[in-house]
PDB file of N, CA and C in Angstrom:
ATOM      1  N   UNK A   1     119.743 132.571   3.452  1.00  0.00           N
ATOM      2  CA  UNK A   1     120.308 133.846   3.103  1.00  0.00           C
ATOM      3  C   UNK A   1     119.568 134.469   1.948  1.00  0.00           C
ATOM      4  N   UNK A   2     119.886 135.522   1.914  1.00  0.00           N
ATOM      5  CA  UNK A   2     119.138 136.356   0.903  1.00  0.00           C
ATOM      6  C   UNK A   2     119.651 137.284  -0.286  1.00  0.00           C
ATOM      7  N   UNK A   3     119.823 137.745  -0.815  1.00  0.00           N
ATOM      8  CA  UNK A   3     120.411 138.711  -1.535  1.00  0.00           C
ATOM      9  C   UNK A   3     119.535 140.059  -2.285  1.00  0.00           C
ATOM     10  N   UNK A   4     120.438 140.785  -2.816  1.00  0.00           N
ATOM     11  CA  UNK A   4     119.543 142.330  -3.218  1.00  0.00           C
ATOM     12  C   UNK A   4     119.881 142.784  -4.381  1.00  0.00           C
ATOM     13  N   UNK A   5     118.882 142.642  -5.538  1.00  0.00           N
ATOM     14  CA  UNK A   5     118.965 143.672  -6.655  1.00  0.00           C
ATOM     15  C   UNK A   5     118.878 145.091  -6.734  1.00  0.00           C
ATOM     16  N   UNK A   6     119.796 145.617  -7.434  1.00  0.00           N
ATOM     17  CA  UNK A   6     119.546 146.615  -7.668  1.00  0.00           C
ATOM     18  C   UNK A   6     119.730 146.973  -9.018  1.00  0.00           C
ATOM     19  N   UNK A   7     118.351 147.821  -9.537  1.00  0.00           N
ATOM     20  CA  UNK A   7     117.941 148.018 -10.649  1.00  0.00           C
ATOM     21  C   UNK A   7     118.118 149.373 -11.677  1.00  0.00           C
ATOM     22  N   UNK A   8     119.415 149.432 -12.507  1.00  0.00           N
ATOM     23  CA  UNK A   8     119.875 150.706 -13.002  1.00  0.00           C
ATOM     24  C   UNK A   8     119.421 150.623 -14.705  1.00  0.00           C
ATOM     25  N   UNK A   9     118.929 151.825 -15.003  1.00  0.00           N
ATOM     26  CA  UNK A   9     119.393 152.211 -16.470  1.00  0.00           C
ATOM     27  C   UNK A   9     120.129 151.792 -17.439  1.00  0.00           C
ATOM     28  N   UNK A  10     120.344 151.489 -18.065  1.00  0.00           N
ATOM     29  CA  UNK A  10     121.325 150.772 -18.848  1.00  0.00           C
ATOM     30  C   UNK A  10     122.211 151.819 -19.167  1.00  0.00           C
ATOM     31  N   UNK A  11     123.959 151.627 -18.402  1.00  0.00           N
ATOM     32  CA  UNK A  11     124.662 153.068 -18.774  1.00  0.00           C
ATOM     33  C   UNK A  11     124.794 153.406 -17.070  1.00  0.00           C
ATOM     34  N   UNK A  12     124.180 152.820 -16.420  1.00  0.00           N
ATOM     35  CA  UNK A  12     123.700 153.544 -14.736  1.00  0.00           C
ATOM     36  C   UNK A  12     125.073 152.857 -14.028  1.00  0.00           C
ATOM     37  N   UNK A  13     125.677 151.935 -14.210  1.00  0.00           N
ATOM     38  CA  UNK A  13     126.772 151.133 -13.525  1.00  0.00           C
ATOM     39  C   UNK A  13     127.795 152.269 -13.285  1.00  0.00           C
ATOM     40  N   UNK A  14     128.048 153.195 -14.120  1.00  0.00           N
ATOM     41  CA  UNK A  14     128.845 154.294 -14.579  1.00  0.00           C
ATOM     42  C   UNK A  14     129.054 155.455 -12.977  1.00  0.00           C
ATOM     43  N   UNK A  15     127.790 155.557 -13.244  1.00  0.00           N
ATOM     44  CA  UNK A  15     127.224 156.477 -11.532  1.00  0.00           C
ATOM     45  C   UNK A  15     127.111 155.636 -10.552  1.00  0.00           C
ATOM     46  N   UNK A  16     127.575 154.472 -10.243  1.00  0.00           N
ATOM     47  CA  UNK A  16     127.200 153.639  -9.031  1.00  0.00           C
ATOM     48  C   UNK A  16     128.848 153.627  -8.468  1.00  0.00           C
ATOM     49  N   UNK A  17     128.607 153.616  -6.901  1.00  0.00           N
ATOM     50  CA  UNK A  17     130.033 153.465  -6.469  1.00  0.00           C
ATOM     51  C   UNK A  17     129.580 152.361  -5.306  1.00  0.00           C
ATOM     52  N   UNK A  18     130.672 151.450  -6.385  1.00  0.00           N
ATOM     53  CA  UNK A  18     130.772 150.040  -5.285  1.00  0.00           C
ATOM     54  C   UNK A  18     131.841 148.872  -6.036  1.00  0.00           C
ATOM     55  N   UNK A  19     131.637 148.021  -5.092  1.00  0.00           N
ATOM     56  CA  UNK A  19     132.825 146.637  -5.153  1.00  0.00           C
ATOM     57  C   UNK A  19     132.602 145.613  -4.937  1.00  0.00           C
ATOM     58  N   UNK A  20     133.215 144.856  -5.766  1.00  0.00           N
ATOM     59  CA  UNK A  20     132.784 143.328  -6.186  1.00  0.00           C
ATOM     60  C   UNK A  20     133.678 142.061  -5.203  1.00  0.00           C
ATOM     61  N   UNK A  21     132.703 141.797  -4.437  1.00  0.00           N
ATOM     62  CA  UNK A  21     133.776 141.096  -3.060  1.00  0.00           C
ATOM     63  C   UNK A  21     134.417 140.144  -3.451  1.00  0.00           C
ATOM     64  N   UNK A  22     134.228 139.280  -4.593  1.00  0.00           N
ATOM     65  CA  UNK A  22     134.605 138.679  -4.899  1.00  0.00           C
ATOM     66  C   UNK A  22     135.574 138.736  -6.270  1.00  0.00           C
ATOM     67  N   UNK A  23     136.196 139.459  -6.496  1.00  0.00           N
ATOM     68  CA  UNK A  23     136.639 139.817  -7.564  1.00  0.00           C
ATOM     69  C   UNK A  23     135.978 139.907  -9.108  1.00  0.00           C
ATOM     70  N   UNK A  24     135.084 139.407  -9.027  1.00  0.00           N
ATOM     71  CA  UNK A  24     134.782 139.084 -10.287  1.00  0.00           C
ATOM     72  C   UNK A  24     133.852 137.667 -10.892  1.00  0.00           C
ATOM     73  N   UNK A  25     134.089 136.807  -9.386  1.00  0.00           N
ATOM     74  CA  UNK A  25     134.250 135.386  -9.470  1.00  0.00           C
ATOM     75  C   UNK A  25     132.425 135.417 -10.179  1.00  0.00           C
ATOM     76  N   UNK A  26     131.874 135.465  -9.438  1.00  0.00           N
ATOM     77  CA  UNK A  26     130.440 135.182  -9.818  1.00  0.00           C
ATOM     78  C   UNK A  26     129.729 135.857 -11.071  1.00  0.00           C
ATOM     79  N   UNK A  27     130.432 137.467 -11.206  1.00  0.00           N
ATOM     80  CA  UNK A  27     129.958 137.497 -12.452  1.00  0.00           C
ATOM     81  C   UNK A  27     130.495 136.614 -13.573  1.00  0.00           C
ATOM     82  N   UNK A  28     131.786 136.428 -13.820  1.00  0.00           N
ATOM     83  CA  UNK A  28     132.653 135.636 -14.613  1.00  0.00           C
ATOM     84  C   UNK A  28     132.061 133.952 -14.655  1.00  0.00           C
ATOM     85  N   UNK A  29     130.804 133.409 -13.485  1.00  0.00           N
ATOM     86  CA  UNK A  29     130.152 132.201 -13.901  1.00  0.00           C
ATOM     87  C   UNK A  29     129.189 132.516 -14.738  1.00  0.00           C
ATOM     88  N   UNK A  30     128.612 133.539 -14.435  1.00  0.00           N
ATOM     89  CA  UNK A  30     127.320 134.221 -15.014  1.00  0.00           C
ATOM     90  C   UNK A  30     127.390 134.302 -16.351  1.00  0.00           C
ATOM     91  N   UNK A  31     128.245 134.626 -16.510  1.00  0.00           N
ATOM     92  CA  UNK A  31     128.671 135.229 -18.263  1.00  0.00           C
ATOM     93  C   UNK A  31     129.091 133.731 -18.679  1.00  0.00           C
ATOM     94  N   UNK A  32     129.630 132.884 -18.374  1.00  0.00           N
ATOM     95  CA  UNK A  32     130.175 131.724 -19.059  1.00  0.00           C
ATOM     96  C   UNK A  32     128.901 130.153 -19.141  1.00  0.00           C
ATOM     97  N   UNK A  33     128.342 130.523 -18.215  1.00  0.00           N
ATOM     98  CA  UNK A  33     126.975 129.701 -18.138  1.00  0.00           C
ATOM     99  C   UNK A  33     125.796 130.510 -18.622  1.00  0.00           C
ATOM    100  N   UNK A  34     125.769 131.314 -19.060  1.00  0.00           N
ATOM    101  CA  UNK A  34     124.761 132.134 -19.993  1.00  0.00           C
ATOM    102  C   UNK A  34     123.634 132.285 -19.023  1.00  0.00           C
ATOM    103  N   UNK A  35     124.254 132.938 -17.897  1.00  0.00           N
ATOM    104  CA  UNK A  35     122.933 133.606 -16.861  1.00  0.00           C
ATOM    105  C   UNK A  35     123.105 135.218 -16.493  1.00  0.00           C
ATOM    106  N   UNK A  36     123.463 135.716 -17.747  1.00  0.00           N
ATOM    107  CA  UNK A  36     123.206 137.195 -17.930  1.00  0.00           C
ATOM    108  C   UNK A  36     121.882 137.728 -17.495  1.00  0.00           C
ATOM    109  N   UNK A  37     121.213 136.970 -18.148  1.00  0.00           N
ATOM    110  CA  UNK A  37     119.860 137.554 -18.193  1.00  0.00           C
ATOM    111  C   UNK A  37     119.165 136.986 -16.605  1.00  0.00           C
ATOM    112  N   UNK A  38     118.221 137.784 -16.177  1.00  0.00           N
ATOM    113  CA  UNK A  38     117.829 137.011 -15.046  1.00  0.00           C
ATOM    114  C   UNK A  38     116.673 135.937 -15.255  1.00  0.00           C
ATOM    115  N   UNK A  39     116.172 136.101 -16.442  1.00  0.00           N
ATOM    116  CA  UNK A  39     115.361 134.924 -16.394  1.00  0.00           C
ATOM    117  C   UNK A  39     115.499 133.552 -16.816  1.00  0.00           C
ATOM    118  N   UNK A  40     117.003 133.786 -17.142  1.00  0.00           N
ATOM    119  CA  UNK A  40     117.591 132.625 -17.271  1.00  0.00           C
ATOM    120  C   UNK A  40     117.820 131.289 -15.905  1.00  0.00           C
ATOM    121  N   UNK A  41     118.018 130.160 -16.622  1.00  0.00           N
ATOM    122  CA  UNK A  41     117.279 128.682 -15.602  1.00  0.00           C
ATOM    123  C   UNK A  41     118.842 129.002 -15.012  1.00  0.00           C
ATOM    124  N   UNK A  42     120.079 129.320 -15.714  1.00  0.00           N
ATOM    125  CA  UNK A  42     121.660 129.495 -14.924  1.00  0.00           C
ATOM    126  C   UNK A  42     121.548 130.209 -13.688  1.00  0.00           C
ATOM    127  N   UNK A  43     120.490 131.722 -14.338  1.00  0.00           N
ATOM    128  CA  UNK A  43     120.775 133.131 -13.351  1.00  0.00           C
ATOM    129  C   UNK A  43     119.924 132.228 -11.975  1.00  0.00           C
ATOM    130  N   UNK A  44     119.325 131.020 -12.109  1.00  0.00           N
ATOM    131  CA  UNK A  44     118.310 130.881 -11.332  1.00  0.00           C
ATOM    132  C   UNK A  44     119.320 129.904 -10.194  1.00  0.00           C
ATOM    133  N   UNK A  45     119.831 128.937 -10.875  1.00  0.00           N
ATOM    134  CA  UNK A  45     120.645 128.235 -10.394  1.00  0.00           C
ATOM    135  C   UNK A  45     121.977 128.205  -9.316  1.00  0.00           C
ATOM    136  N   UNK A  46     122.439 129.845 -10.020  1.00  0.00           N
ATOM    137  CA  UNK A  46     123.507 130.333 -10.112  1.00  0.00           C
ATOM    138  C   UNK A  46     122.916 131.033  -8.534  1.00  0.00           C
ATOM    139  N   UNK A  47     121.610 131.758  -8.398  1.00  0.00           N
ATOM    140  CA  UNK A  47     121.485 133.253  -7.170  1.00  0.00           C
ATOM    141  C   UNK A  47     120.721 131.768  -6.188  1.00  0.00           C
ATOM    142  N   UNK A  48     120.375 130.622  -6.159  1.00  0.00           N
ATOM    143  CA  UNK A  48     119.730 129.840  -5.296  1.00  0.00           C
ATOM    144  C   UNK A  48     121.347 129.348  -4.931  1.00  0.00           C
ATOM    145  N   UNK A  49     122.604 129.290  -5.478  1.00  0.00           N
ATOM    146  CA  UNK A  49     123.602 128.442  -4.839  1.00  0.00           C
ATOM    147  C   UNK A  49     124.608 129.491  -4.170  1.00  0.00           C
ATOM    148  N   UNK A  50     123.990 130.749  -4.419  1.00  0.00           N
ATOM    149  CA  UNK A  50     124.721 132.059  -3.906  1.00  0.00           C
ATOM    150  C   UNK A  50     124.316 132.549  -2.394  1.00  0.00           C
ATOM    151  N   UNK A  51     123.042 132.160  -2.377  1.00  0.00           N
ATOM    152  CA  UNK A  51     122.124 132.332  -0.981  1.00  0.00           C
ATOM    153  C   UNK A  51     122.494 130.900  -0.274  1.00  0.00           C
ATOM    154  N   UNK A  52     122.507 129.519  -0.796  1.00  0.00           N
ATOM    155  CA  UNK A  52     122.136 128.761  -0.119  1.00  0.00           C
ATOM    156  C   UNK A  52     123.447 128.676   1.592  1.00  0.00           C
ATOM    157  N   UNK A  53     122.675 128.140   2.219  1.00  0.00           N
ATOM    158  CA  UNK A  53     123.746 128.255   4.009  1.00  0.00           C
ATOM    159  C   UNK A  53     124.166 126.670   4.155  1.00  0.00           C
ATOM    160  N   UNK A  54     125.060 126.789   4.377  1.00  0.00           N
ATOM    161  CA  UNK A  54     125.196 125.365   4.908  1.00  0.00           C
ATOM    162  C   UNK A  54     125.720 125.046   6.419  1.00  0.00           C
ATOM    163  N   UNK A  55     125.939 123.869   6.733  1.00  0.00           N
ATOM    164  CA  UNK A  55     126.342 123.654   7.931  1.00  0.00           C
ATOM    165  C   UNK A  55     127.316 124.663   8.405  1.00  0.00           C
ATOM    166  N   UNK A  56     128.373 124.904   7.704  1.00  0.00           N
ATOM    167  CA  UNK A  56     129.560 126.085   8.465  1.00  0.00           C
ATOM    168  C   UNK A  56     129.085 127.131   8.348  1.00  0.00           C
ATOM    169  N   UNK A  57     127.744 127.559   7.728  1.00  0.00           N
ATOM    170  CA  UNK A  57     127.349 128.989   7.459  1.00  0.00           C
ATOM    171  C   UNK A  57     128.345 129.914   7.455  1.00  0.00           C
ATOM    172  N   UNK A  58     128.706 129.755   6.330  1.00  0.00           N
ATOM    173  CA  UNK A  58     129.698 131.227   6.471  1.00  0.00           C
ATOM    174  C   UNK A  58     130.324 131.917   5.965  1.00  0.00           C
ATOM    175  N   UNK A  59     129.172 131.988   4.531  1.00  0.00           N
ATOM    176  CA  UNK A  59     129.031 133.569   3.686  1.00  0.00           C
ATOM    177  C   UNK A  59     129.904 133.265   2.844  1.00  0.00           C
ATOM    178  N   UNK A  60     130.572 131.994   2.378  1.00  0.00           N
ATOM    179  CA  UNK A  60     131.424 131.929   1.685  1.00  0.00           C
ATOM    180  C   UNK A  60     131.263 130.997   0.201  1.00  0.00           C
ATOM    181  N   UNK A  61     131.672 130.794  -1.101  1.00  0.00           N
ATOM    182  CA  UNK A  61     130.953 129.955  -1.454  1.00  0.00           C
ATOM    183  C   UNK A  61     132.481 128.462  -1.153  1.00  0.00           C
ATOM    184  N   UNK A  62     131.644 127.376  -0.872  1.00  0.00           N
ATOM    185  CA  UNK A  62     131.797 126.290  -0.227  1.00  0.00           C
ATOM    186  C   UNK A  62     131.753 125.033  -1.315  1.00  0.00           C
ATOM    187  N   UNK A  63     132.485 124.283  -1.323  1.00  0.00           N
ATOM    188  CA  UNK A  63     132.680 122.828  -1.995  1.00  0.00           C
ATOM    189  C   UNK A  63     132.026 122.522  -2.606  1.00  0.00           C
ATOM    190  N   UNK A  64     131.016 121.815  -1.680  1.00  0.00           N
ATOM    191  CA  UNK A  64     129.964 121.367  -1.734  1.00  0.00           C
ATOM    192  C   UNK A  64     128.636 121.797  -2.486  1.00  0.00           C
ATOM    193  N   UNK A  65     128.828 123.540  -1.896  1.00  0.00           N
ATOM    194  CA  UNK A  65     127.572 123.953  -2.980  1.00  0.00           C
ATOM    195  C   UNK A  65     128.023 124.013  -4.349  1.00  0.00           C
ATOM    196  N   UNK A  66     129.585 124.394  -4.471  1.00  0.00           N
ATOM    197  CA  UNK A  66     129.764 124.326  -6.114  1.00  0.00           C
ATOM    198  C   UNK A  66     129.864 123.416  -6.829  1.00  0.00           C
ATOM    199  N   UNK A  67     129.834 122.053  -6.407  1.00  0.00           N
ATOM    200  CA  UNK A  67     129.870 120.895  -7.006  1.00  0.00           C
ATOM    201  C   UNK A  67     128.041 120.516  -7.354  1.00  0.00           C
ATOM    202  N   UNK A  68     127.418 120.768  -5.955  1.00  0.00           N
ATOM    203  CA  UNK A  68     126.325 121.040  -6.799  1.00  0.00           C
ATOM    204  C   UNK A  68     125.874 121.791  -7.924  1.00  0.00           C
ATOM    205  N   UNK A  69     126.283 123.248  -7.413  1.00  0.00           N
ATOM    206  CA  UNK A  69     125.763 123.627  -8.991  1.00  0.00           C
ATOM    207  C   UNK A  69     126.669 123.191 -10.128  1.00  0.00           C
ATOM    208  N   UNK A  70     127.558 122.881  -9.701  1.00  0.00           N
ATOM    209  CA  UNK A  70     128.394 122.453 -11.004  1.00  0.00           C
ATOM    210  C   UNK A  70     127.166 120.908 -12.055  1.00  0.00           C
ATOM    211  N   UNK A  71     126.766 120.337 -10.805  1.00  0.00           N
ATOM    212  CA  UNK A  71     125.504 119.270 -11.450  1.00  0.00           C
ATOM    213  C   UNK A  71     124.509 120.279 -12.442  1.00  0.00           C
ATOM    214  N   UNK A  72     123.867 121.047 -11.504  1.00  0.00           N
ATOM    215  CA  UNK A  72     122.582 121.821 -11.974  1.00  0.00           C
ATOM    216  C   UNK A  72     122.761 122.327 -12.995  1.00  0.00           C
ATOM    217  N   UNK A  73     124.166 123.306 -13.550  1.00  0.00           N
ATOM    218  CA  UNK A  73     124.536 123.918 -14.697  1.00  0.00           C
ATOM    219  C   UNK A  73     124.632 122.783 -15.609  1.00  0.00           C
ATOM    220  N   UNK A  74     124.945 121.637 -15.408  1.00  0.00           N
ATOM    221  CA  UNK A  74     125.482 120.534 -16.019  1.00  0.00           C
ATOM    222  C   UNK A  74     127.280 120.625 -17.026  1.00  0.00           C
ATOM    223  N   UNK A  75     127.513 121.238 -16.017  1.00  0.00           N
ATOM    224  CA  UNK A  75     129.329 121.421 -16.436  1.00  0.00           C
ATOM    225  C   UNK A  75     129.853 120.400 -16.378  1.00  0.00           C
ATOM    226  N   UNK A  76     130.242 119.887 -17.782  1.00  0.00           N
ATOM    227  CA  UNK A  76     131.174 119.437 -18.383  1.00  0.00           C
ATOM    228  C   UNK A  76     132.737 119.610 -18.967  1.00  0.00           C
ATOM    229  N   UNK A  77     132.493 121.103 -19.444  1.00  0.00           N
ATOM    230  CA  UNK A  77     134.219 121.327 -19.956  1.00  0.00           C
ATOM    231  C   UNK A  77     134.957 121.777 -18.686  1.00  0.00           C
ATOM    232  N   UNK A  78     136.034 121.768 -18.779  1.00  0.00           N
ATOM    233  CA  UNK A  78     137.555 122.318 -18.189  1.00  0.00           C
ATOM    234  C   UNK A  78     137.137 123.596 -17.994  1.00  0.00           C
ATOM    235  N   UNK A  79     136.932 124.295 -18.793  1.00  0.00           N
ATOM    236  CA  UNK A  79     136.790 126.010 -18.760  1.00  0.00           C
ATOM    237  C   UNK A  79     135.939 126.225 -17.667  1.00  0.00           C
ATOM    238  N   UNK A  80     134.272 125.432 -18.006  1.00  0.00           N
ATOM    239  CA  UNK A  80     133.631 126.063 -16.716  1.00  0.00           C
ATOM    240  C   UNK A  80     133.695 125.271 -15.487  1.00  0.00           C
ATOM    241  N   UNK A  81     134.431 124.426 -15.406  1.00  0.00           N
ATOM    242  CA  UNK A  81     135.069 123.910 -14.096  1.00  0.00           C
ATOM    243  C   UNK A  81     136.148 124.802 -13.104  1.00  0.00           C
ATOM    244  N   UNK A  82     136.665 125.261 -14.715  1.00  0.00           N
ATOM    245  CA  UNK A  82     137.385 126.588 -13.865  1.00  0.00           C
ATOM    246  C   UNK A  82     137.077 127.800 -13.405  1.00  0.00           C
ATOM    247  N   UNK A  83     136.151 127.730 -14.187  1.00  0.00           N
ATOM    248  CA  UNK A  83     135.363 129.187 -13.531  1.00  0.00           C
ATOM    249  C   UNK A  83     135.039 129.200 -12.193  1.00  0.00           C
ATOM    250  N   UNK A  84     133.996 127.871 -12.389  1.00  0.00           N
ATOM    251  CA  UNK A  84     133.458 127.452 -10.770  1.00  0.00           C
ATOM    252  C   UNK A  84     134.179 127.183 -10.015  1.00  0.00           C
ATOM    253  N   UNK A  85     135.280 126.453  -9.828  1.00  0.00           N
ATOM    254  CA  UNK A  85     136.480 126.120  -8.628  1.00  0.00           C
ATOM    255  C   UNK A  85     137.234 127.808  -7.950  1.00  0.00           C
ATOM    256  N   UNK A  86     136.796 128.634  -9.069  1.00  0.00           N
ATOM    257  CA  UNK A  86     137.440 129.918  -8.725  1.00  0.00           C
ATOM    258  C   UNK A  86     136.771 130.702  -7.565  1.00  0.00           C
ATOM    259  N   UNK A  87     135.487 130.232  -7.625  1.00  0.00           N
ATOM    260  CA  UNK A  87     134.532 130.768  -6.623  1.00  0.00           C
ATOM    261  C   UNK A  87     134.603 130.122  -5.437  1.00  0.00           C
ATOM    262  N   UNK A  88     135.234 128.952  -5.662  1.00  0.00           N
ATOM    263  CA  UNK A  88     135.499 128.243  -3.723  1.00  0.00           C
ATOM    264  C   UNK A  88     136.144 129.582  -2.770  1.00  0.00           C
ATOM    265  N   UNK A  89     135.769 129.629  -2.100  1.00  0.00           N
ATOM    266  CA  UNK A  89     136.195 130.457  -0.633  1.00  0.00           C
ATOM    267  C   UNK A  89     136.202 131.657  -1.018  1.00  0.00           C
ATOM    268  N   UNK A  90     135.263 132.483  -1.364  1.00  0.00           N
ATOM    269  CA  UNK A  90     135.414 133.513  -2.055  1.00  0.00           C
ATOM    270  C   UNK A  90     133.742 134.067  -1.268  1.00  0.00           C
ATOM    271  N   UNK A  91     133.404 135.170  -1.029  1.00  0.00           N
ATOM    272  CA  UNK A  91     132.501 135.654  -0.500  1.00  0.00           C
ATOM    273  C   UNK A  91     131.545 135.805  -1.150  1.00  0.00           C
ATOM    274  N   UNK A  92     129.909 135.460  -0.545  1.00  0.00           N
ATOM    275  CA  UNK A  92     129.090 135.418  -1.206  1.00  0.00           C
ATOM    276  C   UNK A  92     127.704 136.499  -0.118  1.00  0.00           C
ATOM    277  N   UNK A  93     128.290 137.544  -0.280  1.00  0.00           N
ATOM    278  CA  UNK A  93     127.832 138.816   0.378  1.00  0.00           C
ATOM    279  C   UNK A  93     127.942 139.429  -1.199  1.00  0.00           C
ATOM    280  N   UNK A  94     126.530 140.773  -0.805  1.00  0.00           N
ATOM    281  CA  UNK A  94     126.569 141.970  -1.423  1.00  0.00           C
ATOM    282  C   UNK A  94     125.238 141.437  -2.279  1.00  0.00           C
ATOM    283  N   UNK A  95     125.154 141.884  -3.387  1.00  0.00           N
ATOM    284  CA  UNK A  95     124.114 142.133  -4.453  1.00  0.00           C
ATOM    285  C   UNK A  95     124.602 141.644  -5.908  1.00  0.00           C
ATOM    286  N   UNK A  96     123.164 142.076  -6.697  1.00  0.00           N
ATOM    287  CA  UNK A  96     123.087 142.087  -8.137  1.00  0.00           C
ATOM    288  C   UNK A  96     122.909 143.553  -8.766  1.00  0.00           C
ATOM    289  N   UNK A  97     123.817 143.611  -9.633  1.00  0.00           N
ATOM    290  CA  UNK A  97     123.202 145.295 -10.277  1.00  0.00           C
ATOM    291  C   UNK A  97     122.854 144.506 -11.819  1.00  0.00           C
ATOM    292  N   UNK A  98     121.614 145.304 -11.946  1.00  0.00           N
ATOM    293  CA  UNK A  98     120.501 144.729 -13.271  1.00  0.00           C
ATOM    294  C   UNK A  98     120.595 146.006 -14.007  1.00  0.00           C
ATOM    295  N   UNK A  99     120.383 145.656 -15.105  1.00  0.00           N
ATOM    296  CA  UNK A  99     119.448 146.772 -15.764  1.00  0.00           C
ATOM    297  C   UNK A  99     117.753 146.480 -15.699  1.00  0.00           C
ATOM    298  N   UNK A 100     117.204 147.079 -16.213  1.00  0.00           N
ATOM    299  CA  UNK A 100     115.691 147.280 -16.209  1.00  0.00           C
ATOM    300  C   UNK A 100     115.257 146.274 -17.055  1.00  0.00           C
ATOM    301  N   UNK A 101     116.107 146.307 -18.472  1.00  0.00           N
ATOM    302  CA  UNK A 101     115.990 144.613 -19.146  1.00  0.00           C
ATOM    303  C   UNK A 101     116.415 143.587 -18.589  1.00  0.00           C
ATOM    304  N   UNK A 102     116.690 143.072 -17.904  1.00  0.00           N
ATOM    305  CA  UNK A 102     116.920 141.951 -17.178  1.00  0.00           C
ATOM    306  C   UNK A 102     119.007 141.710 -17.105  1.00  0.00           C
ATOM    307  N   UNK A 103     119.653 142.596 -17.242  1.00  0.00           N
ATOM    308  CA  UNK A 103     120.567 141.982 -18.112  1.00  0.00           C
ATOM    309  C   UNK A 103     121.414 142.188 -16.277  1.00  0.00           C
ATOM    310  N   UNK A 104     121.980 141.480 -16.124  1.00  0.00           N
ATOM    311  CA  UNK A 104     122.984 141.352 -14.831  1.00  0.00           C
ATOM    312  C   UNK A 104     124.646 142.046 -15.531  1.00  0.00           C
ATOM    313  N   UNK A 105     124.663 143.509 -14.807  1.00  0.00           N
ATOM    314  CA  UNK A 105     125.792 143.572 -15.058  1.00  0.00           C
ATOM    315  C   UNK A 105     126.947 143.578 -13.928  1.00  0.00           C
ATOM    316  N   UNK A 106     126.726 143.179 -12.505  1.00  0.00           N
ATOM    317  CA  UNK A 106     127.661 143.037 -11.234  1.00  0.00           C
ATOM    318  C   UNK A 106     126.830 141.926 -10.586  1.00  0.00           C
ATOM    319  N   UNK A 107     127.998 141.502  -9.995  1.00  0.00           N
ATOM    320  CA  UNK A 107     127.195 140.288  -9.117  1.00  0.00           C
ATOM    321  C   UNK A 107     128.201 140.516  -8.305  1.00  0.00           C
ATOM    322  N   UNK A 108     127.680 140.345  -6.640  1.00  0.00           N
ATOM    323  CA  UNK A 108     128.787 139.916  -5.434  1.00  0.00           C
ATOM    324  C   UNK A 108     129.244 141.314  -5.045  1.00  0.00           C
ATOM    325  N   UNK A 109     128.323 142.526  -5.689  1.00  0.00           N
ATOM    326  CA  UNK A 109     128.456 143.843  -5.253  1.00  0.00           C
ATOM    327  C   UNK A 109     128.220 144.310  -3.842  1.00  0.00           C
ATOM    328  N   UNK A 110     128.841 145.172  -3.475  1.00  0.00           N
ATOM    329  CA  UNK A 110     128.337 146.469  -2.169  1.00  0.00           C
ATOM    330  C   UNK A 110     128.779 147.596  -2.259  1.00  0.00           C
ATOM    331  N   UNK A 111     127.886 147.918  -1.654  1.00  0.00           N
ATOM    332  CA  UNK A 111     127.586 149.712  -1.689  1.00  0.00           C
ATOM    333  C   UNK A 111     127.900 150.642  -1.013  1.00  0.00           C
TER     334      UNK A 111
END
C-alpha cells in the first residue's frame, strides 16, 4: 500500500477541506512518539506500519502490525501503549498534510 502527501504553507490546513478517518488516532501517535517531523526515524516507522498489508489486507490498522511498531518505537510506558492500542481497527486510508518544513500536521486525511 501506499500513501499521499500533501504539501501546504504553514497556516494552509485552514483552506483545506477534509477528514481524518481515523479520528485522530495516527496523528495523536505521531505527536506522542515525536514523529512530527518527517524526517524523523518515528515518522518513518510510524508511515512504513501505516502502508504495510497483511494477510487480511484490509486497510485497517491490525494487531499485529501495532505490536510491531509498538517494538520499532520501542514503547514502554502505559501512555504510548495507549495511544497505539487506539489505532487497532481503525482505518488506515487517506494521506499526510505537511508543511513545506517538514512538520506533519494531519495524518489519516481525505479530500
Amino acid at each position: 500500500g501506499g500513501w499521499l502527501m500533501l504539501l501546504v504553507e504553514k497556516g494552509g490546513k485552514d483552506r483545506l477541506d477534509f477528514t481524518l478517518v481515523d479520528e485522530g488516532a495516527t496523528l495523536e501517535v505521531l505527536r506522542h512518539f515525536r514523529g512530527l517531523k518527517v524526517h524523523s526515524e518515528s515518522f518513518a516507522s510510524i508511515t512504513a506500519a501505516f502502508c504495510r498489508k497483511t494477510i487480511k489486507d484490509r486497510d485497517r490498522w491490525e494487531r499485529e502490525v501495532i505490536e510491531d511498531l509498538c517494538r520499532s518505537l520501542e514503547c514502554e510506558t502505559e501512555e504510548g501503549k495507549t495511544k497505539l492500542s487506539a489505532l487497532e481497527n481503525q482505518p488506515t486510508d487517506g494521506g499526510f498534510v505537511c508543511t513545506f518544513g517538514g512538520t506533519v500536521i494531519a495524518a489519516a486525511a481525505i479530500f
